[in-house]
Protein backbone atom coordinates (compact mmCIF):
# COMPACT_ATOMS: atom_id res chain seq x y z
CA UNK A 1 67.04 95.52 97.61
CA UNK A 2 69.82 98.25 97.23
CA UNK A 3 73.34 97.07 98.66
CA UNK A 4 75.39 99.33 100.43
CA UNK A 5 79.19 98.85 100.63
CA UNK A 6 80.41 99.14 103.96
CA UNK A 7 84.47 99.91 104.97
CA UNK A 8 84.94 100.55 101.30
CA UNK A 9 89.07 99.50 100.65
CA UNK A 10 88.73 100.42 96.93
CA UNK A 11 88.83 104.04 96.66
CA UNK A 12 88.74 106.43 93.09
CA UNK A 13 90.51 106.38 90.22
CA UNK A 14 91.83 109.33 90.80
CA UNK A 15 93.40 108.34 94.03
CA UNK A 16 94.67 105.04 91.85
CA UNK A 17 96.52 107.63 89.39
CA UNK A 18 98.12 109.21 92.69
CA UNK A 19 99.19 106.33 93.71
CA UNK A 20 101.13 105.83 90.67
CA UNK A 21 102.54 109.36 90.02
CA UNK A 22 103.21 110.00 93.72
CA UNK A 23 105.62 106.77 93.77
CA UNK A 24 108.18 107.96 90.42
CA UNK A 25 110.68 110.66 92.04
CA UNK A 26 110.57 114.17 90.07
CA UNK A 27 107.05 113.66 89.10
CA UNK A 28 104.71 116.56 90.54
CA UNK A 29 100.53 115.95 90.44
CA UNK A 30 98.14 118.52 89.65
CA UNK A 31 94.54 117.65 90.38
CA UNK A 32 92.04 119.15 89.02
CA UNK A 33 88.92 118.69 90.91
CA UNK A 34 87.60 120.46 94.41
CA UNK A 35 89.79 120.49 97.39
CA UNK A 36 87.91 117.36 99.04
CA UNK A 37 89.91 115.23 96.32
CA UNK A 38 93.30 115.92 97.39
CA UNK A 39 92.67 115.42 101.03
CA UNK A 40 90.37 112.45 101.07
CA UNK A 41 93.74 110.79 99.59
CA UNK A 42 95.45 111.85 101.66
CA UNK A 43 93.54 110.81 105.05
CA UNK A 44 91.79 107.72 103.07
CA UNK A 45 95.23 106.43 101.39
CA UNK A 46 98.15 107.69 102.33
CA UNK A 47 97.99 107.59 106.44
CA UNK A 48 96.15 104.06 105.95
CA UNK A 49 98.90 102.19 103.75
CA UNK A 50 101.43 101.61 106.58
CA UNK A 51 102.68 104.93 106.68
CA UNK A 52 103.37 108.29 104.37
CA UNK A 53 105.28 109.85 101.57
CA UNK A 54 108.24 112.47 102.66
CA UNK A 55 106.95 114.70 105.38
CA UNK A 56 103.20 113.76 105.30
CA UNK A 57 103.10 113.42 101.31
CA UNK A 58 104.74 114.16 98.61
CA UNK A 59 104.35 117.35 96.95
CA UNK A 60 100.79 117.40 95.23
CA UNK A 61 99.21 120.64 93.68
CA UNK A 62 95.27 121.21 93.16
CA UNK A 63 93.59 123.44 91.49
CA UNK A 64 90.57 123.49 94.10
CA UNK A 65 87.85 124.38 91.37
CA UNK A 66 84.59 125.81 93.54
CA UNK A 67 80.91 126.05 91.62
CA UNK A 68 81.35 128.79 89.80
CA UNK A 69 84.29 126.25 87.69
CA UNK A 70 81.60 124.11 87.88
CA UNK A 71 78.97 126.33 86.31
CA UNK A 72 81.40 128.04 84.09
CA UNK A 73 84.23 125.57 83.74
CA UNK A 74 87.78 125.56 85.04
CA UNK A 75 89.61 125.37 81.93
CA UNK A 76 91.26 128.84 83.14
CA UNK A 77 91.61 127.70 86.66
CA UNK A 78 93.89 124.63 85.66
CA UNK A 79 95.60 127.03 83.18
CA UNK A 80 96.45 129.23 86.29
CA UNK A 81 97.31 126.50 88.49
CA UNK A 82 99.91 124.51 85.93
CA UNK A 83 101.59 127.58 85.45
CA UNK A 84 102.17 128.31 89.63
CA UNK A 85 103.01 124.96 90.10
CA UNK A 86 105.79 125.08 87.57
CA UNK A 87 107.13 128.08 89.45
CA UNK A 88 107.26 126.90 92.83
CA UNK A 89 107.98 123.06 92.36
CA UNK A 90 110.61 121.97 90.25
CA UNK A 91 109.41 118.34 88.63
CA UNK A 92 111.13 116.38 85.65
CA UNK A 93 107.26 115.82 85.01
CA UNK A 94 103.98 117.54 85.65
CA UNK A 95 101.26 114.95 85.91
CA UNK A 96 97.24 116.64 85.57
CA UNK A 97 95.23 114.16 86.92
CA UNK A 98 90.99 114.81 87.00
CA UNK A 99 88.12 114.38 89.35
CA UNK A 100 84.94 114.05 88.89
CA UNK A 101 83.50 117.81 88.88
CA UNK A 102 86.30 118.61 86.27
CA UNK A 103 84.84 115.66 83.83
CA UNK A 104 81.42 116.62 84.40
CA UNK A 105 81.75 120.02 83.01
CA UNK A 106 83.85 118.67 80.29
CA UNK A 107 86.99 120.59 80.59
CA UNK A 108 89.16 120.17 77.79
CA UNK A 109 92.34 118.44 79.38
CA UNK A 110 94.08 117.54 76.48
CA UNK A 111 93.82 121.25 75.58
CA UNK A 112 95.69 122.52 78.79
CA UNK A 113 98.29 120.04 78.37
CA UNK A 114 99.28 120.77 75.17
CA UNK A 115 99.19 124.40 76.03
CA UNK A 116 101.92 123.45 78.84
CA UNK A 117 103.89 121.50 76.35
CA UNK A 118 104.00 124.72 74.54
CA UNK A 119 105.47 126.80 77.15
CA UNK A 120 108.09 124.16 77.35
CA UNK A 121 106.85 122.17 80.28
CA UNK A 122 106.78 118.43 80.45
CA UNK A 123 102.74 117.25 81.26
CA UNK A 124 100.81 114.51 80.78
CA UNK A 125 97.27 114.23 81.47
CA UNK A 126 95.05 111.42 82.69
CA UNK A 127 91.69 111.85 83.17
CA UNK A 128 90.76 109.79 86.30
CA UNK A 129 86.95 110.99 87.68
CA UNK A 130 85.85 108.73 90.23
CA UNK A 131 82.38 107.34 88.38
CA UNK A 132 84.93 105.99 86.01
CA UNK A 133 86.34 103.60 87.73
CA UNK A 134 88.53 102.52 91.12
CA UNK A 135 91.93 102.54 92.32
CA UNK A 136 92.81 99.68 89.95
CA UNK A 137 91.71 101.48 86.44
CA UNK A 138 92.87 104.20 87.63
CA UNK A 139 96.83 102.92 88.23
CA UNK A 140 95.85 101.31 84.67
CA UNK A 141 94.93 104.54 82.88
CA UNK A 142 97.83 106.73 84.46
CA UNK A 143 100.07 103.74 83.17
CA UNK A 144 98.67 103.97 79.79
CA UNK A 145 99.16 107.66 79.43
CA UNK A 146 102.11 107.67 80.42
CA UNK A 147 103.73 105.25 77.88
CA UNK A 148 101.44 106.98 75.44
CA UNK A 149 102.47 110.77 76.14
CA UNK A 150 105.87 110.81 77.28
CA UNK A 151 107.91 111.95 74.13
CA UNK A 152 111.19 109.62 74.96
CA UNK A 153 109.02 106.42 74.09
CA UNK A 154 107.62 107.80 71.29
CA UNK A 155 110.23 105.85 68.71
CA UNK A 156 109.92 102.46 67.95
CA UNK A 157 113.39 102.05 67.32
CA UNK A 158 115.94 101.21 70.59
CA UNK A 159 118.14 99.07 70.97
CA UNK A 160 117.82 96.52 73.68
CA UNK A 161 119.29 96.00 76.55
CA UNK A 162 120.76 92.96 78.21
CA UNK A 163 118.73 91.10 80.64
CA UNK A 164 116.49 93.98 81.65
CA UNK A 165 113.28 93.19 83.00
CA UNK A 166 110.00 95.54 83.26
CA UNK A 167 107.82 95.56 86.62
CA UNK A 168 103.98 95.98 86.08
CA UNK A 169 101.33 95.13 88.56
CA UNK A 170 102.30 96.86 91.67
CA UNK A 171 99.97 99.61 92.71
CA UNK A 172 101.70 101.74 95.36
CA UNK A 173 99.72 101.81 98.42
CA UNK A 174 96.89 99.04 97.35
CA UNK A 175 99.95 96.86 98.58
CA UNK A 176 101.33 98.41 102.23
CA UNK A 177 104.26 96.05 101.37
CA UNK A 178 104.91 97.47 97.85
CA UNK A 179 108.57 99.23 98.59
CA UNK A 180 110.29 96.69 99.80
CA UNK A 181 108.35 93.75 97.83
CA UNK A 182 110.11 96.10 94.56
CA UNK A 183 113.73 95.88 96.05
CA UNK A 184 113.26 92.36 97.14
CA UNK A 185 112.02 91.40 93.23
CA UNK A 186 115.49 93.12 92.43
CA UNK A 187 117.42 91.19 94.66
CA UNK A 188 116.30 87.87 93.32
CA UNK A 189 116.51 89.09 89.81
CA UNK A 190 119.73 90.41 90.19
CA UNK A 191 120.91 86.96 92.06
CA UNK A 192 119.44 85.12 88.93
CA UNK A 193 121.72 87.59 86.38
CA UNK A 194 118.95 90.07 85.57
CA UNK A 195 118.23 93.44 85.97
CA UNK A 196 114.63 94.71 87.01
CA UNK A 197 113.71 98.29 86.03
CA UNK A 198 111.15 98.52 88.95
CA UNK A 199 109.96 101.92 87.56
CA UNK A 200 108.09 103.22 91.12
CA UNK A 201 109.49 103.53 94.34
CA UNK A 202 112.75 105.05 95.68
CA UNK A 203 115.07 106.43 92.88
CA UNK A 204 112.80 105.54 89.71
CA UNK A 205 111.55 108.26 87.96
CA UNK A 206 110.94 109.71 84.34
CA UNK A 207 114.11 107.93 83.82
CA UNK A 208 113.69 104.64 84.59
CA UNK A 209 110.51 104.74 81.92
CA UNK A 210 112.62 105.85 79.68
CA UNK A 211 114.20 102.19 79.34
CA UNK A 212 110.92 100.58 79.05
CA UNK A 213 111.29 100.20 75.12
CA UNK A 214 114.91 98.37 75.42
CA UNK A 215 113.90 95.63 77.96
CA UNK A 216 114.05 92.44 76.76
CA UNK A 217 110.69 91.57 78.65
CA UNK A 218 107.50 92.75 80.32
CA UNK A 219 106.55 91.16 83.78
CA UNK A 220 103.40 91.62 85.42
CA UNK A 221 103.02 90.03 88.89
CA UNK A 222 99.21 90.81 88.92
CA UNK A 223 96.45 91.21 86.76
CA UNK A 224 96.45 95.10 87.30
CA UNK A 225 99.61 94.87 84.87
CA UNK A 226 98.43 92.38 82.31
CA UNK A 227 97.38 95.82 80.16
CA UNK A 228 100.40 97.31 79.78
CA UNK A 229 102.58 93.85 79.13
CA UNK A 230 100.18 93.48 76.39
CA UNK A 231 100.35 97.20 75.13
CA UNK A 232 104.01 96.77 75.40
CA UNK A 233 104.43 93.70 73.00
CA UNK A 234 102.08 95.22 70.60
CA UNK A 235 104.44 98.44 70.15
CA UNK A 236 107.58 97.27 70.58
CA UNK A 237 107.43 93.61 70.31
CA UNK A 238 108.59 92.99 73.75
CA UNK A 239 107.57 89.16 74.93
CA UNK A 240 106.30 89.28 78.24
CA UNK A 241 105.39 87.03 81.31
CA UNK A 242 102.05 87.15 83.11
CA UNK A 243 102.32 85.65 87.22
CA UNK A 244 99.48 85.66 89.55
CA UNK A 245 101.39 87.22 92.25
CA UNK A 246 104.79 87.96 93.98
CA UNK A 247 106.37 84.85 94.93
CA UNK A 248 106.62 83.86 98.87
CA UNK A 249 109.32 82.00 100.17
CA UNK A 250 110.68 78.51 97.99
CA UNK A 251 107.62 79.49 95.10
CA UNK A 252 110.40 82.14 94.56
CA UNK A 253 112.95 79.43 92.65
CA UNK A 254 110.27 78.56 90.67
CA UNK A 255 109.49 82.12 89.80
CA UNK A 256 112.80 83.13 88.90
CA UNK A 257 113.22 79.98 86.53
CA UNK A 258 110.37 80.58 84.96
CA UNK A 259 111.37 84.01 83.72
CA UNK A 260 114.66 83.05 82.50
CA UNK A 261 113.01 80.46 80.51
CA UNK A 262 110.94 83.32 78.90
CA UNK A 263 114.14 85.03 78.07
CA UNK A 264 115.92 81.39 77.21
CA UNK A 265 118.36 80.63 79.52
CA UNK A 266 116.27 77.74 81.22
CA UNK A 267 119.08 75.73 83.83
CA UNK A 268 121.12 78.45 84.34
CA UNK A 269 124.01 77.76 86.56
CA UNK A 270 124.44 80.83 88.18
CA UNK A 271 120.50 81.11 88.63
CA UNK A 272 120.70 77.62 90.16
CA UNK A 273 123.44 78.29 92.61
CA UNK A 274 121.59 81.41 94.13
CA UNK A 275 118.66 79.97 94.81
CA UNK A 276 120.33 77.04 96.38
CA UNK A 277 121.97 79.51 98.84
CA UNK A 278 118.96 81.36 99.40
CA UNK A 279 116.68 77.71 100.11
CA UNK A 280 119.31 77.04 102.75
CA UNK A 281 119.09 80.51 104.64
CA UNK A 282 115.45 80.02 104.25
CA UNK A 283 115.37 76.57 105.72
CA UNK A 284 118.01 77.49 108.79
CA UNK A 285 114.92 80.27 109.83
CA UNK A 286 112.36 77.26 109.28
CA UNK A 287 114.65 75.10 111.54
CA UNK A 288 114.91 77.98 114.15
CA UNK A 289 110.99 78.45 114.67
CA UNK A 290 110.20 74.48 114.96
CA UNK A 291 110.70 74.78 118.86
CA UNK A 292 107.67 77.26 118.91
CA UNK A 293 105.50 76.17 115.87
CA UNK A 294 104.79 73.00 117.96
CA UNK A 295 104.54 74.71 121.30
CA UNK A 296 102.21 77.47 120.36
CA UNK A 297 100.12 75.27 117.87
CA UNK A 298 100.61 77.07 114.36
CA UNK A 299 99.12 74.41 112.60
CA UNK A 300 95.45 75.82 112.77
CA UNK A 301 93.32 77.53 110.19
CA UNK A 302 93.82 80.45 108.37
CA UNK A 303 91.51 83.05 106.83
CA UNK A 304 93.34 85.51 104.03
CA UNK A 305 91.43 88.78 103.10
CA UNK A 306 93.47 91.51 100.87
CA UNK A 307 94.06 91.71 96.91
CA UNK A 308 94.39 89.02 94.41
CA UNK A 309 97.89 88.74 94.24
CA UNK A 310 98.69 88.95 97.92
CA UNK A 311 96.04 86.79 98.93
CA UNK A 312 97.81 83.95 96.51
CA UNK A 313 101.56 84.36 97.19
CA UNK A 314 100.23 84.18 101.02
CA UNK A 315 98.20 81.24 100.92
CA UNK A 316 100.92 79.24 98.40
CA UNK A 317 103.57 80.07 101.32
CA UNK A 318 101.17 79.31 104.67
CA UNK A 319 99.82 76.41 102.91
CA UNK A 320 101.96 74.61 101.46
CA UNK A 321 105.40 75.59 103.06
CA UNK A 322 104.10 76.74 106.40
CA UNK A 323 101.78 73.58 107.07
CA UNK A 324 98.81 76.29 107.80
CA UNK A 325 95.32 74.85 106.93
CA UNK A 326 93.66 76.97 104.16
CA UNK A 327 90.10 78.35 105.00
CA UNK A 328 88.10 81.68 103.43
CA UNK A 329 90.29 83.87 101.28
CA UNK A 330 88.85 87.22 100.68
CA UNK A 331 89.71 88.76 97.46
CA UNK A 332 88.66 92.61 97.56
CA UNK A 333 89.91 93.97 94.25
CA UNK A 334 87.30 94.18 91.68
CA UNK A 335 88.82 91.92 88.83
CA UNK A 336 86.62 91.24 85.89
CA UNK A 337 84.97 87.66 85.49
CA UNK A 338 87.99 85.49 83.20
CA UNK A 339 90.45 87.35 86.18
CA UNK A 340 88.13 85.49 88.89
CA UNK A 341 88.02 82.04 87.49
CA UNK A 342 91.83 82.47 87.03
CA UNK A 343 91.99 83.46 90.64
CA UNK A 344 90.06 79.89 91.53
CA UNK A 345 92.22 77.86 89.77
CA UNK A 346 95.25 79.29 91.36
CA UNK A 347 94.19 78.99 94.76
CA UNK A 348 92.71 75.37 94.16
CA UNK A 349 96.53 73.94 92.89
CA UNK A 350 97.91 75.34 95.71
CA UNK A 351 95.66 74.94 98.34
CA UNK A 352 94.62 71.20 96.88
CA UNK A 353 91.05 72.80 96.85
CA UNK A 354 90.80 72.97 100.58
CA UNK A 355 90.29 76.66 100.64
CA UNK A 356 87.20 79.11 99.91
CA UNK A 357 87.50 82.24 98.09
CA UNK A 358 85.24 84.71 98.47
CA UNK A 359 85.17 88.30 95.69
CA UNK A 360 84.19 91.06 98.09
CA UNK A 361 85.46 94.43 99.59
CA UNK A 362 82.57 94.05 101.39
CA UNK A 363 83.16 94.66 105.28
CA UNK A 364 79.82 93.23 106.28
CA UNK A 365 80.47 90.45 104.09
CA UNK A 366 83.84 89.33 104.85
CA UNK A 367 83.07 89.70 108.17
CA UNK A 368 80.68 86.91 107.36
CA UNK A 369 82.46 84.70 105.75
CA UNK A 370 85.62 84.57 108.23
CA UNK A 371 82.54 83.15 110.78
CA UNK A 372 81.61 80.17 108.56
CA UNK A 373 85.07 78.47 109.00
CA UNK A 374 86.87 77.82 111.86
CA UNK A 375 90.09 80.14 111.44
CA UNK A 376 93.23 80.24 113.96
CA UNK A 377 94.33 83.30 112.80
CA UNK A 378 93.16 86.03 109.97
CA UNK A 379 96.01 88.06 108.36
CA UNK A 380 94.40 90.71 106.52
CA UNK A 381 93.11 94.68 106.81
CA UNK A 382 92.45 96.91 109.77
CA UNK A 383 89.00 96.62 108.92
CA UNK A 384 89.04 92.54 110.21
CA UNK A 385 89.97 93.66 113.64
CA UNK A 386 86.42 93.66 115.28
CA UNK A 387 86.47 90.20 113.45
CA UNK A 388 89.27 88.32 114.71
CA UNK A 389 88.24 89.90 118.38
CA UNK A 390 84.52 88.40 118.30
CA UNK A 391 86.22 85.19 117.14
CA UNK A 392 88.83 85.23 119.66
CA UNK A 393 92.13 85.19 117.05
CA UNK A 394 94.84 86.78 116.38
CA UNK A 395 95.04 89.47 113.65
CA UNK A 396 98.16 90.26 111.18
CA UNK A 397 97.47 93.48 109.33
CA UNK A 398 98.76 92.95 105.94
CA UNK A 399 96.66 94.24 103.75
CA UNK A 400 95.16 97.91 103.25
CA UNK A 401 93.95 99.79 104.85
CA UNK A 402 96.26 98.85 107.89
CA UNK A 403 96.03 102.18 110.54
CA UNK A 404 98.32 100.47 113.44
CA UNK A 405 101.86 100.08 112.16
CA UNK A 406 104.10 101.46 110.40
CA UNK A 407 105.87 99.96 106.96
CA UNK A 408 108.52 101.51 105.70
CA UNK A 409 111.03 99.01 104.09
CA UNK A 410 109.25 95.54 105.19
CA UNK A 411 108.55 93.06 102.16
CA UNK A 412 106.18 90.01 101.98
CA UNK A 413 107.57 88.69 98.89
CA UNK A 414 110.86 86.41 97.80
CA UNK A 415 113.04 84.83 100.48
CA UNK A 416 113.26 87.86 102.67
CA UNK A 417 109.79 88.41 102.92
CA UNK A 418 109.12 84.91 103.89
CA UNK A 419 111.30 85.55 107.02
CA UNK A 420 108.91 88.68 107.51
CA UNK A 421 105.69 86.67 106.73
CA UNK A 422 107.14 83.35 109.67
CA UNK A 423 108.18 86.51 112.15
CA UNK A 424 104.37 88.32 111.78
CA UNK A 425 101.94 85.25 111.58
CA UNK A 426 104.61 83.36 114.21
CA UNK A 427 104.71 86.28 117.12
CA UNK A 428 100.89 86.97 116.44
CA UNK A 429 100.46 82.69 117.48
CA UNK A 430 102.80 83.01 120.28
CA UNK A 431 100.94 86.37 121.54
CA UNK A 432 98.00 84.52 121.25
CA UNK A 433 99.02 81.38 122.84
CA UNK A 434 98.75 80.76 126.40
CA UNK A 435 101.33 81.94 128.52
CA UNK A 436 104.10 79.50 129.66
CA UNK A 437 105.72 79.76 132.89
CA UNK A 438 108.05 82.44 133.62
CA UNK A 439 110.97 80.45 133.92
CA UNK A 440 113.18 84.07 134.75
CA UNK A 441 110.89 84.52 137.82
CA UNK A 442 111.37 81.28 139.66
């Protein structure tokens, strides 16, 4: 029988192309497709991911084709709507992104953005309808045309520069943690002597990609980047390194050694010292929560339900460095087969094979699976609320879509985030814990 996908948490690939475009500074989207597009994103993406962009969102244009585009085609419509846009927002970049009505008509989008180029205007194009694909091709299409169409890395030829490191995997908004996981990523790299050009988030724009030829490597800290690494070394020549996920707490020495060993400076000294000063900070927070991790019980079960590389970084840290037990982990982004068996054998090193994964976005089914184990405590989506409540647990939202708080600078990843990651899962134990004596009333 037909299956029916409820609480979806993959949306479009035209939202996934958003998600990239809205997260370089200077770059302005144009969507072409109906109005509905624009603000299902909006509602669906944006106010579910921990928060917003600049007052609401950041500035987005549409070119709110209606049936008679859809009869006739809208080729004049986007034509029309390119050229207001360029008048009233001023962008280093003007990004045409398509939906699905647009693609079904066949509008010629490489067309109109050569016509812009023309005039003098900087565009790209991706074309992103939903049937193609989710969030996750669509991040990996508006990546590809991006290194394919912007002129400045066009030449083969640039010279490289020291130590800098490329950042590919992170999909704005699929991660609610994605801002500050970036700036964390460049405070470790920066403590082990390298630079990372984090290309999204705060300050990285049109320039930033600009570098891309003249790093001396490619990262990808998730599958979702594995394309462009590869791209990357096939044009330029650029090695690169391929990690599950973002490191979590003491994985994040092991991380940073193994990408100076990819650039050749395995036992650094300088490398070494930092993370020796950042274990001990680390370990005087572990030291400071032992009073309540054997009060409140923390040692129970846990159940993990969010994307690939969140779900392993998390269950590395709770398992083996928090002394969690590992139970079902819930792995909602739609990676191919080879990605899934990959997935396995991370999660069985880390977890000793103790834990369950489960490949699902599936509300009905996760819900499910959390009630075959017995799990203390599920950190994972808005959507596993009514979940932990009929089990009687305590929820962290961590994952999207999260609806009840608000993330603007928080990070899960590296040293720092492990603080965030002990504060979260910790309070939600000790709110969930029976309550001590008041010993300020007596």
């Amino acid at each position: 029988m037909p299956h029916h996908l409820e609480g979806v948490r993959n949306f479009c690939a035209l939202h996934g192309a958003l998600q990239l475009f809205e997260a370089m500074d200077g770059v302005v989207p144009v969507v072409h497709s109906t109005a509905g597009c624009g603000v299902q994103y909006h509602l669906g993406v944006t106010r579910q991911s921990g928060g917003s962009g600049p007052f609401g969102s950041p500035p987005v244009s549409s070119s709110n084709i209606s049936e008679k585009h859809v009869v006739f085609g809208g080729g004049s419509r986007l034509r029309e709507q390119l050229k207001n846009t360029v008048k009233v927002v001023k962008g280093d970049l003007y990004a045409i992104v398509t939906g699905c009505a647009a693609e079904m008509v066949g509008d010629d989008i490489p067309a109109m953005a050569k016509e812009g180029k023309e005039q003098g205007w900087p565009v790209v194009y991706a074309n992103t309808p939903g049937f193609g694909g989710d969030v996750h091709h669509g991040y990996q299409v508006a990546v590809r045309a991006l290194l394919e169409q912007l002129p400045e890395l066009a030449a083969s030829e640039t010279a490289p520069v020291e130590n800098l490191v490329n950042i590919w995997g992170v999909i704005p908004n699929s991660d609610p943690f994605w801002r500050g996981n970036l700036q964390e990523l460049h405070r470790v790299l920066s403590g082990a002597g390298l630079t990372a050009n984090l290309l999204l988030g705060d300050g990285q724009g049109v320039q930033a990609w600009r570098q891309i030829p003249g790093a001396r490597l490619n990262l990808s800290v998730s599958p979702w980047g594995e394309e462009a690494v590869r791209l990357l070394e096939e044009r330029y020549g650029t090695p690169y390194l391929s990690v599950p996920a973002l490191p979590v707490g003491f994985a994040t020495g092991k991380f940073l050694r193994a990408v100076l060993a990819a650039l050749g400076r395995d036992n650094d000294e300088a490398a070494e010292s930092f993370i020796a000063r950042e274990e001990a900070v680390l370990n005087r927070h572990f030291a400071r929560m032992a009073d309540s991790y054997f009060r409140h019980g923390f040692q129970r079960e846990f159940a993990l339900v969010g994307e690939s590389a969140q779900v392993i970084g998390l269950a590395g840290f709770l398992s083996g460095q928090l002394g969690l037990v590992p139970g079902t982990l819930a792995v909602t982004d739609p990676l191919p087969e080879p990605s899934r068996r990959e997935v396995e054998q991370h999660v069985g090193a880390i977890t000793k094979g103790a834990a369950t994964v489960v490949f699902s976005e599936d509300q009905a089914e996760i819900t499910d699976a959390l009630g075959t184990g017995s799990p203390g405590i599920v950190v994972g989506s808005s959507l596993e609320r009514a979940a932990a409540a009929s089990l009687g647990i305590p929820l962290v939202e961590a994952s999207f879509p999260i609806g009840s708080r608000l993330i603007l600078d928080r990070c899960y990843s590296g040293y720092r985030g492990a603080v965030t990651v002990l504060e979260d899962v910790g309070s939600a134990m000790v709110a969930g814990s029976p309550r001590e004596t008041d010993v300020t009333a007596q």
